[in-house]
Protein backbone atom coordinates (compact mmCIF):
# COMPACT_ATOMS: atom_id res chain seq x y z
CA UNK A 1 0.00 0.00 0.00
CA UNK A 2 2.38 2.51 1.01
CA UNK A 3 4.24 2.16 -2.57
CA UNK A 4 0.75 3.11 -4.46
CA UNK A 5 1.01 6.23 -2.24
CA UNK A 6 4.23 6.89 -3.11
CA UNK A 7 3.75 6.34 -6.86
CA UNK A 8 0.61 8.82 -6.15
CA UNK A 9 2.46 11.24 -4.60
CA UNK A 10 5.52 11.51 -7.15
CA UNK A 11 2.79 11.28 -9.87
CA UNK A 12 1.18 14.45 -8.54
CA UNK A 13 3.98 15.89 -7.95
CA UNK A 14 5.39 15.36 -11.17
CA UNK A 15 2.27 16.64 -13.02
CA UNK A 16 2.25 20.05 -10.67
CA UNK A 17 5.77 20.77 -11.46
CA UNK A 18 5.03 20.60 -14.99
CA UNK A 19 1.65 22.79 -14.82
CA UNK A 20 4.00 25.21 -13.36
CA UNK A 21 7.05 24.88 -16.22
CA UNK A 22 4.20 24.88 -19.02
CA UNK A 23 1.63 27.76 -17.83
CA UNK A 24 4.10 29.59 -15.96
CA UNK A 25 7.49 28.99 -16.92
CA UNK A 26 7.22 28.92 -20.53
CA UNK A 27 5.51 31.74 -20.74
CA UNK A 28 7.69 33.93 -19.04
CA UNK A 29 10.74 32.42 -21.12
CA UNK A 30 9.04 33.11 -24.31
CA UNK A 31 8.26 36.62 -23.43
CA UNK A 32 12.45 36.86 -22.41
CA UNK A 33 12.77 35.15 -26.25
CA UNK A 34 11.14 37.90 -27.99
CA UNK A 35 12.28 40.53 -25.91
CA UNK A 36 15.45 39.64 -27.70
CA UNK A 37 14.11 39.29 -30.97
CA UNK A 38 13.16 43.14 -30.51
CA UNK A 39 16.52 43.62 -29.34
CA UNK A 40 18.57 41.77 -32.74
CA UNK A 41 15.65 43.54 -34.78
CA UNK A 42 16.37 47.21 -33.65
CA UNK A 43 20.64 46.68 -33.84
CA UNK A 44 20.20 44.56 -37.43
CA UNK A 45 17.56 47.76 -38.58
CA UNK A 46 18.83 50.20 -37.19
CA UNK A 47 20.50 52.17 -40.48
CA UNK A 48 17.07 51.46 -41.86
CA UNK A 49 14.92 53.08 -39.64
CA UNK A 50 14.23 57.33 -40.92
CA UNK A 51 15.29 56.26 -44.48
CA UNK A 52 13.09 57.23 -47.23
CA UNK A 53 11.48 54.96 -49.65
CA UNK A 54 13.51 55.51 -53.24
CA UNK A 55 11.81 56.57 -56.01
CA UNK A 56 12.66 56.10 -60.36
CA UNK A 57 13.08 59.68 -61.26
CA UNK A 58 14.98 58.91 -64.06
CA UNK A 59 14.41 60.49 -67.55
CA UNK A 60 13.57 58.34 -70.01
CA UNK A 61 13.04 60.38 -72.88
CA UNK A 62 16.88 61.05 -73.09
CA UNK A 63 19.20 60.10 -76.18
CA UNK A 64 21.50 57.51 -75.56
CA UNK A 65 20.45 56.44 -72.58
CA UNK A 66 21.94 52.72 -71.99
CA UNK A 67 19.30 50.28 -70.98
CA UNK A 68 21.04 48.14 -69.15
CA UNK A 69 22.37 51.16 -66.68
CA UNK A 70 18.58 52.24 -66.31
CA UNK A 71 17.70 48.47 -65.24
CA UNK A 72 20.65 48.01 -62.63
CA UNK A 73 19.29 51.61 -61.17
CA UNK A 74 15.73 50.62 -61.27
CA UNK A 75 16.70 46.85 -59.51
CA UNK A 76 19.02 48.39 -57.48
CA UNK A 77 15.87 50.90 -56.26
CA UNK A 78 13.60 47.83 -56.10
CA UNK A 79 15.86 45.78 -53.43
CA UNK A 80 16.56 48.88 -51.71
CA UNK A 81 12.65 49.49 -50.90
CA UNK A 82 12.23 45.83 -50.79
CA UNK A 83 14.66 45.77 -47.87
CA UNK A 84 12.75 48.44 -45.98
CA UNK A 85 9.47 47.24 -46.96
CA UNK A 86 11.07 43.71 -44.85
CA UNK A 87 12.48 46.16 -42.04
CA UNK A 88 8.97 47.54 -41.43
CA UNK A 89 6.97 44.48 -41.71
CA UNK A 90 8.95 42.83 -39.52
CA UNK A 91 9.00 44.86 -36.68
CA UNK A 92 5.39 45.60 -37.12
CA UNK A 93 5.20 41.73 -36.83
CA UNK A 94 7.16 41.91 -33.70
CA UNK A 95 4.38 44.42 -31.87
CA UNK A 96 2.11 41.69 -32.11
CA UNK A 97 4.53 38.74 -31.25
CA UNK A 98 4.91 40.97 -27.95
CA UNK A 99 1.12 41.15 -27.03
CA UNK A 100 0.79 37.63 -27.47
CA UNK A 101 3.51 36.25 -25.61
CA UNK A 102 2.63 38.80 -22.96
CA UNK A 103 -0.61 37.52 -22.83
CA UNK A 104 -0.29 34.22 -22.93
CA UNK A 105 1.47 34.87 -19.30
CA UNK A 106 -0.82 33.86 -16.53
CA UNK A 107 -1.12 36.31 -13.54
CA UNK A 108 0.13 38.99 -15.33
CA UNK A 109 0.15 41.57 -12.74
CA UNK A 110 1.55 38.97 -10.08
CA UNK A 111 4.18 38.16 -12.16
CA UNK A 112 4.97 41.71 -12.94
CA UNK A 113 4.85 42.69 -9.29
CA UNK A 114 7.61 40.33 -8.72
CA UNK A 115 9.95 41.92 -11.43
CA UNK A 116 9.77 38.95 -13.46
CA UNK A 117 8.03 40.64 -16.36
CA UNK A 118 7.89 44.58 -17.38
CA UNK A 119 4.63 46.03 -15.81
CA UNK A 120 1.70 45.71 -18.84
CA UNK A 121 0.93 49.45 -19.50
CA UNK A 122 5.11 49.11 -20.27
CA UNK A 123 4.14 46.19 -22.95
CA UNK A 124 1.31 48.12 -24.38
CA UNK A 125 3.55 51.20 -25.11
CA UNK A 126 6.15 49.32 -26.41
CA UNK A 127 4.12 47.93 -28.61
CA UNK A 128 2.74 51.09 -29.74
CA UNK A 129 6.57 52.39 -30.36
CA UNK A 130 7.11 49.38 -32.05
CA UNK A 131 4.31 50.32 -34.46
CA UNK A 132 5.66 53.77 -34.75
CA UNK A 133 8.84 52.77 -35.56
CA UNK A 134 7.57 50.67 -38.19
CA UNK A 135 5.90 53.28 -39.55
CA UNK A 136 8.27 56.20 -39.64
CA UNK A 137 10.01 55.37 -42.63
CA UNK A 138 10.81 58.71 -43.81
CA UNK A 139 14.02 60.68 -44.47
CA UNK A 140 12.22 63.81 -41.85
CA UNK A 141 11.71 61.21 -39.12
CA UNK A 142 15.27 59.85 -38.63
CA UNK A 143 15.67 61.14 -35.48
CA UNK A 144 12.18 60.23 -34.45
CA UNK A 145 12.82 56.34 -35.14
CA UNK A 146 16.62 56.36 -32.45
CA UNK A 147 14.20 57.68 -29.70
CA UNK A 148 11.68 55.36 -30.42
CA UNK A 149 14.26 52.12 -30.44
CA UNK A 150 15.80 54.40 -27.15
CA UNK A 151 12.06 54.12 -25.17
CA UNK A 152 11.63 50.54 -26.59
CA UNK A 153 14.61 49.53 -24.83
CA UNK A 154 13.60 51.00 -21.36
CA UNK A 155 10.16 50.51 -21.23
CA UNK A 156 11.24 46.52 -21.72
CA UNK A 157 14.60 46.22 -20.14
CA UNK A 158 16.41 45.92 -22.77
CA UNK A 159 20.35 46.76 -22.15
CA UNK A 160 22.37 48.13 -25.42
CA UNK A 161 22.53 51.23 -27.17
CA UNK A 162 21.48 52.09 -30.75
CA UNK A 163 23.11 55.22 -30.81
């Protein structure tokens, strides 16, 4: 008899430990995992950020223009706005990776009050300059986009400098 309790007992205690590692551990890690996703997105894209979109302002209509010049330009313009186009999408896709992981976290605010996770309003604004930064594509908002990657970093914890 007393070895059915003990198989009880390490069975229940086997299956609480991992209710803890899957609903609460996990979680938490995850959260840790995309915090430094935001982290390697904002150093990789961070002479992206503020840059304006090319444009093809070539003229066409001029003798001897060589066509295969004109192509390489246009291609060259292409990847260029392909490559922010990537930039912007992913770290729009990243604002939304955040929310999710943050909450899939059970007992948020417990968890938060314990300094194991940045408080939520912190998640929801990062996630707004996330947006933002995604956004702000533009030649005139260059110095917009380093304070926006600066706040990211401290409203999540995050330790480097993109300046």
């Amino acid at each position: 008899m007393t070895y059915i309790f003990a198989v009880v007992v390490g069975l229940s205690i086997f299956i609480a430990g991992q209710i803890f590692v899957r609903f609460i551990l996990d979680p938490i890690h995850n959260l840790k995992i995309i915090k430094g996703e935001i982290a390697s997105t904002l150093i990789f894209n961070a002479n992206r950020y503020g840059l304006a979109y090319q444009k093809t302002n070539l003229a066409l209509d001029e003798p001897n223009l060589d066509k295969e010049l004109i192509d390489a330009k246009i291609a060259g313009i292409n990847k260029w706005n392909d490559e922010l186009n990537e930039a912007s999408d992913n770290t729009h896709a990243l604002a939304g990776k955040l929310i999710e992981c943050a909450e899939a976290i059970p007992f948020y605010e417990s968890t938060s009050y314990l300094k194991l996770v940045p408080p939520k309003s912190n998640i929801i604004e990062a996630k707004s300059q996330l947006i933002g930064l995604s956004n702000s594509f533009s030649g005139v908002l260059q110095h917009q986009s380093g304070k926006r990657s600066k706040k990211i970093c401290d409203l999540l914890s995050i330790v480097f400098s993109v300046d």
